[in-house]
C-alpha atoms as a PDB file:
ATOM      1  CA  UNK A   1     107.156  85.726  78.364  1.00  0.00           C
ATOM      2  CA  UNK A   2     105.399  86.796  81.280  1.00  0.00           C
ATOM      3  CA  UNK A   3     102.751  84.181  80.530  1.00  0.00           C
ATOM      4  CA  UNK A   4     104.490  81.780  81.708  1.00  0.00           C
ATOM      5  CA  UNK A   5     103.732  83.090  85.282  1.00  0.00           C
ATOM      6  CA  UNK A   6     100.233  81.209  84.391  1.00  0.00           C
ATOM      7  CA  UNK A   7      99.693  77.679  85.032  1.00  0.00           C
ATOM      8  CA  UNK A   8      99.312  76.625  81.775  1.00  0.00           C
ATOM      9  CA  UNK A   9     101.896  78.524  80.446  1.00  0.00           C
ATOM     10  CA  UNK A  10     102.490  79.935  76.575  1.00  0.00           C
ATOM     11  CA  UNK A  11     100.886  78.722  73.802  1.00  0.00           C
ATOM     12  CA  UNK A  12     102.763  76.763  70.438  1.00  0.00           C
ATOM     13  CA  UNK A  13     102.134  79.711  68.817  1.00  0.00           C
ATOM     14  CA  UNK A  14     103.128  82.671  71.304  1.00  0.00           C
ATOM     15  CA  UNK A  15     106.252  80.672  71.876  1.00  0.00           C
ATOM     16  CA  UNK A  16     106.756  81.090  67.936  1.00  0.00           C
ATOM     17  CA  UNK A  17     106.123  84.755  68.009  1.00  0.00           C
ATOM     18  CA  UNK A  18     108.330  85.835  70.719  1.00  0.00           C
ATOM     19  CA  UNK A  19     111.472  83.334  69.525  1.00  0.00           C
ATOM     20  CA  UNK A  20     111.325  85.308  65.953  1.00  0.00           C
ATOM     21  CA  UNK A  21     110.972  88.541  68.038  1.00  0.00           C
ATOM     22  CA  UNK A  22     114.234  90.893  67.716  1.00  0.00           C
ATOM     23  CA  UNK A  23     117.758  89.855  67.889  1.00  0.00           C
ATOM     24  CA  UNK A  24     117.375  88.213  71.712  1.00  0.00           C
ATOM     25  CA  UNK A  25     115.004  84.943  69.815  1.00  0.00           C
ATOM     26  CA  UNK A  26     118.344  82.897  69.199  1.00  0.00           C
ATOM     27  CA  UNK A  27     119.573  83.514  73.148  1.00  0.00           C
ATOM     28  CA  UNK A  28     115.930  82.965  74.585  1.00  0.00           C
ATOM     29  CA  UNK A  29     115.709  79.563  72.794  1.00  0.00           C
ATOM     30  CA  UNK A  30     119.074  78.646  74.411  1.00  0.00           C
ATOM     31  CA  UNK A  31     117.887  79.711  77.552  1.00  0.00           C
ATOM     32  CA  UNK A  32     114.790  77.982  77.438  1.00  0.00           C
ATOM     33  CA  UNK A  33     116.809  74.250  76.605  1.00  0.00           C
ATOM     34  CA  UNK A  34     118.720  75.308  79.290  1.00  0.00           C
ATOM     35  CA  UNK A  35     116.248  75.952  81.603  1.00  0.00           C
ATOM     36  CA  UNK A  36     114.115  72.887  80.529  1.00  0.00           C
ATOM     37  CA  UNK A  37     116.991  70.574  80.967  1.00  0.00           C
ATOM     38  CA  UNK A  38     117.542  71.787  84.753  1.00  0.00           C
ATOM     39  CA  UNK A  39     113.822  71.042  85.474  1.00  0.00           C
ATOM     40  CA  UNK A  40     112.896  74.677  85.663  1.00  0.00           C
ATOM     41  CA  UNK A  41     110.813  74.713  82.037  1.00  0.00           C
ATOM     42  CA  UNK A  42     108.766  71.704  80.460  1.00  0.00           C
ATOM     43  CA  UNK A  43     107.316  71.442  76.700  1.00  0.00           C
ATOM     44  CA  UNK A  44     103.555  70.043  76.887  1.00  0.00           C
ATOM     45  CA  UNK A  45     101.825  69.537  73.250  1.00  0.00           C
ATOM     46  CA  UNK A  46     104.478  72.489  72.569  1.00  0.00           C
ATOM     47  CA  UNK A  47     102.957  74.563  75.119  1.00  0.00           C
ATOM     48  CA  UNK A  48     106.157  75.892  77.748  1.00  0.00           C
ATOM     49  CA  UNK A  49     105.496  75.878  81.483  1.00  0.00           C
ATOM     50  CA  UNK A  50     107.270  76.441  84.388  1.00  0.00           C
ATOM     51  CA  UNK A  51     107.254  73.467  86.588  1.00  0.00           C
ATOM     52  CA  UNK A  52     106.585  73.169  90.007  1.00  0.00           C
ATOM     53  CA  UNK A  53     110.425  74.060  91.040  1.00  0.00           C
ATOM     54  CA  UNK A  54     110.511  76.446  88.353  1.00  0.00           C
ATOM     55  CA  UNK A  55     107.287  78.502  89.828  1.00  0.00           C
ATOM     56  CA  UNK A  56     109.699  78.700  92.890  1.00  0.00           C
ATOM     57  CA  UNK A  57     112.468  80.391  90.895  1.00  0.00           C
ATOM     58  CA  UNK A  58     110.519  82.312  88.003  1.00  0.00           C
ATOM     59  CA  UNK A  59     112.136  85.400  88.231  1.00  0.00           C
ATOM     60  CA  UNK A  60     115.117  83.951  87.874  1.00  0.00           C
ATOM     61  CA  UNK A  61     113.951  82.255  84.499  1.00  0.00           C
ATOM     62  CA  UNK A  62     111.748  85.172  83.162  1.00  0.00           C
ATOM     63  CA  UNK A  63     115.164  87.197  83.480  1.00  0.00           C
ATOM     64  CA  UNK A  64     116.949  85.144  81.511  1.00  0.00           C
ATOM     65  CA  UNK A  65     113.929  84.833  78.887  1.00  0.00           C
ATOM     66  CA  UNK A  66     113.302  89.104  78.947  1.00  0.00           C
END
């Protein structure tokens, strides 16, 4: 998750591995619709990226996503 302190974010694929990762996957995918639908997160071509207000608040999202 802590790619998604880079610009361009986590891949398709990385996003794949870390949602089928332990028993937290089902929770992280909430929180990530969650945080997407406050403006926080966006999907590009699958890729997830913080957006601009979300680079102002990621450790708020990262803890929700750890």
């Amino acid at each position: 998750m802590l790619g998604l302190r880079l610009i361009e974010g986590i891949t398709p694929h990385r996003l794949d591995e870390l949602l089928a990762a332990g028993r937290r996957g089902p929770g992280r995918a909430a929180a990530i619709d969650r945080h997407v639908g406050e403006g926080l997160l966006q999907r590009d071509d699958g890729s997830l990226r913080l957006t601009r207000r979300g680079l102002l608040l990621a450790d708020i999202v990262l803890a929700d996503l750890l």
